[in-house]
Each structure stands twice: as C-alpha cells, then as structure tokens.
Protein backbone atom coordinates (compact mmCIF):
# COMPACT_ATOMS: atom_id res chain seq x y z
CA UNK A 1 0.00 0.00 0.00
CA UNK A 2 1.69 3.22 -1.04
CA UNK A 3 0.47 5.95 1.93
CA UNK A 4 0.75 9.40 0.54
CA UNK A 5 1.65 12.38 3.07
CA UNK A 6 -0.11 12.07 6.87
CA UNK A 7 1.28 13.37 10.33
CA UNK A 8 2.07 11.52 13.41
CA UNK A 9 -0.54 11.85 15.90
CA UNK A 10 1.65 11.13 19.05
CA UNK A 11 3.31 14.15 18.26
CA UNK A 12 3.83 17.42 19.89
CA UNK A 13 2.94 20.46 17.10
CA UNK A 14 4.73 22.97 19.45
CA UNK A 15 7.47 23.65 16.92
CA UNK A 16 4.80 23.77 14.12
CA UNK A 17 5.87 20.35 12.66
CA UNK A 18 3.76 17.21 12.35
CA UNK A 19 7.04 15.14 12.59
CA UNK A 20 9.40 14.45 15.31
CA UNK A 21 12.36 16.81 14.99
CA UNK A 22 10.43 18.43 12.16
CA UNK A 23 11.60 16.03 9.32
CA UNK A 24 8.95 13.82 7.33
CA UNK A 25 10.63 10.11 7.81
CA UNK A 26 9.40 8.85 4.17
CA UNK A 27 11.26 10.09 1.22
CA UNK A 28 9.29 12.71 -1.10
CA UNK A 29 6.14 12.01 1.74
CA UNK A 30 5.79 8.67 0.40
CA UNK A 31 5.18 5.11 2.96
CA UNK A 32 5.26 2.07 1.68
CA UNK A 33 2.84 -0.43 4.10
CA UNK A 34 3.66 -4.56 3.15
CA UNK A 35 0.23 -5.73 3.67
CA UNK A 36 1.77 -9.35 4.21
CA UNK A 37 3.87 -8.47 6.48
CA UNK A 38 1.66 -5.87 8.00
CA UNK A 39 4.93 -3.41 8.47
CA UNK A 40 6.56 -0.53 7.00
CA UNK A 41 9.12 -0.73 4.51
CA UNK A 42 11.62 0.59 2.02
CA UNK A 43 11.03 -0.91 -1.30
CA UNK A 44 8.61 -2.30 -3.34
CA UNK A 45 8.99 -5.94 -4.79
CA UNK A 46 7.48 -6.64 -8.35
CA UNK A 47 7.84 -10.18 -7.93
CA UNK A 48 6.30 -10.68 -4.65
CA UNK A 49 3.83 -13.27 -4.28
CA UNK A 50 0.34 -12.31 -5.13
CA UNK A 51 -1.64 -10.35 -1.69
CA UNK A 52 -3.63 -12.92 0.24
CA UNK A 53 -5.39 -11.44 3.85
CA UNK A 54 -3.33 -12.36 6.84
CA UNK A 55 -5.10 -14.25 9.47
CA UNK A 56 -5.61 -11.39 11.83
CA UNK A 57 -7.68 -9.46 8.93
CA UNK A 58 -9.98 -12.59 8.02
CA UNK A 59 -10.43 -12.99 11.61
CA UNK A 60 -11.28 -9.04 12.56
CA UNK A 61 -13.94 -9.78 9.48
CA UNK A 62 -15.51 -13.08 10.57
CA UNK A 63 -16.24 -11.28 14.30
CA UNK A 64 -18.12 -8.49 12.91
C-alpha cells in the first residue's frame, strides 16, 4: 500500500511540525505499508507473491 503524506498523531505540534524533529521520515512524503507483512518498509517488490489477507484481517472480518 503506497500511503501518501499524513502526520504523526503522538506528536507534539509545538514547533509547528507534524514530525518528530520536524523532518517527514518517508522520502518525497511517500510510505510504503507490506500488507503481508503488515509493516513498514523501504522498497517495493514486483515479484512478490500475489496479496492474500493475513489471518488477523480474516479474523477481525468473521467477528463483525
């Protein structure tokens, strides 16, 4: 999942930035999110295996 700009709501905005020490930690404002692996990460991989729900997803689904 590519996550496009978005602030850090644990922050302090005191200094007027949405970031700690007032940087954005993705390059150009972009995140990419491994929905697999459910963390962040660096790169994206073309050949990756094709997206299937991880358990905790199909389960959050089936109680609701």
């Amino acid at each position: 999942m590519l996550v496009i700009g978005g602030i850090d709501p644990t922050h302090n905005e005191s200094d007027g930035s949405f970031w700690e020490g007032g940087a954005d930690p993705w390059t150009h404002g972009l995140g990419l999110f491994d929905m697999s692996a459910l963390s962040w990460t660096t790169s994206y991989n073309a050949s990756a295996k094709d997206y299937e729900q991880p358990a905790m997803v199909k389960q959050y689904y089936a109680d609701r």
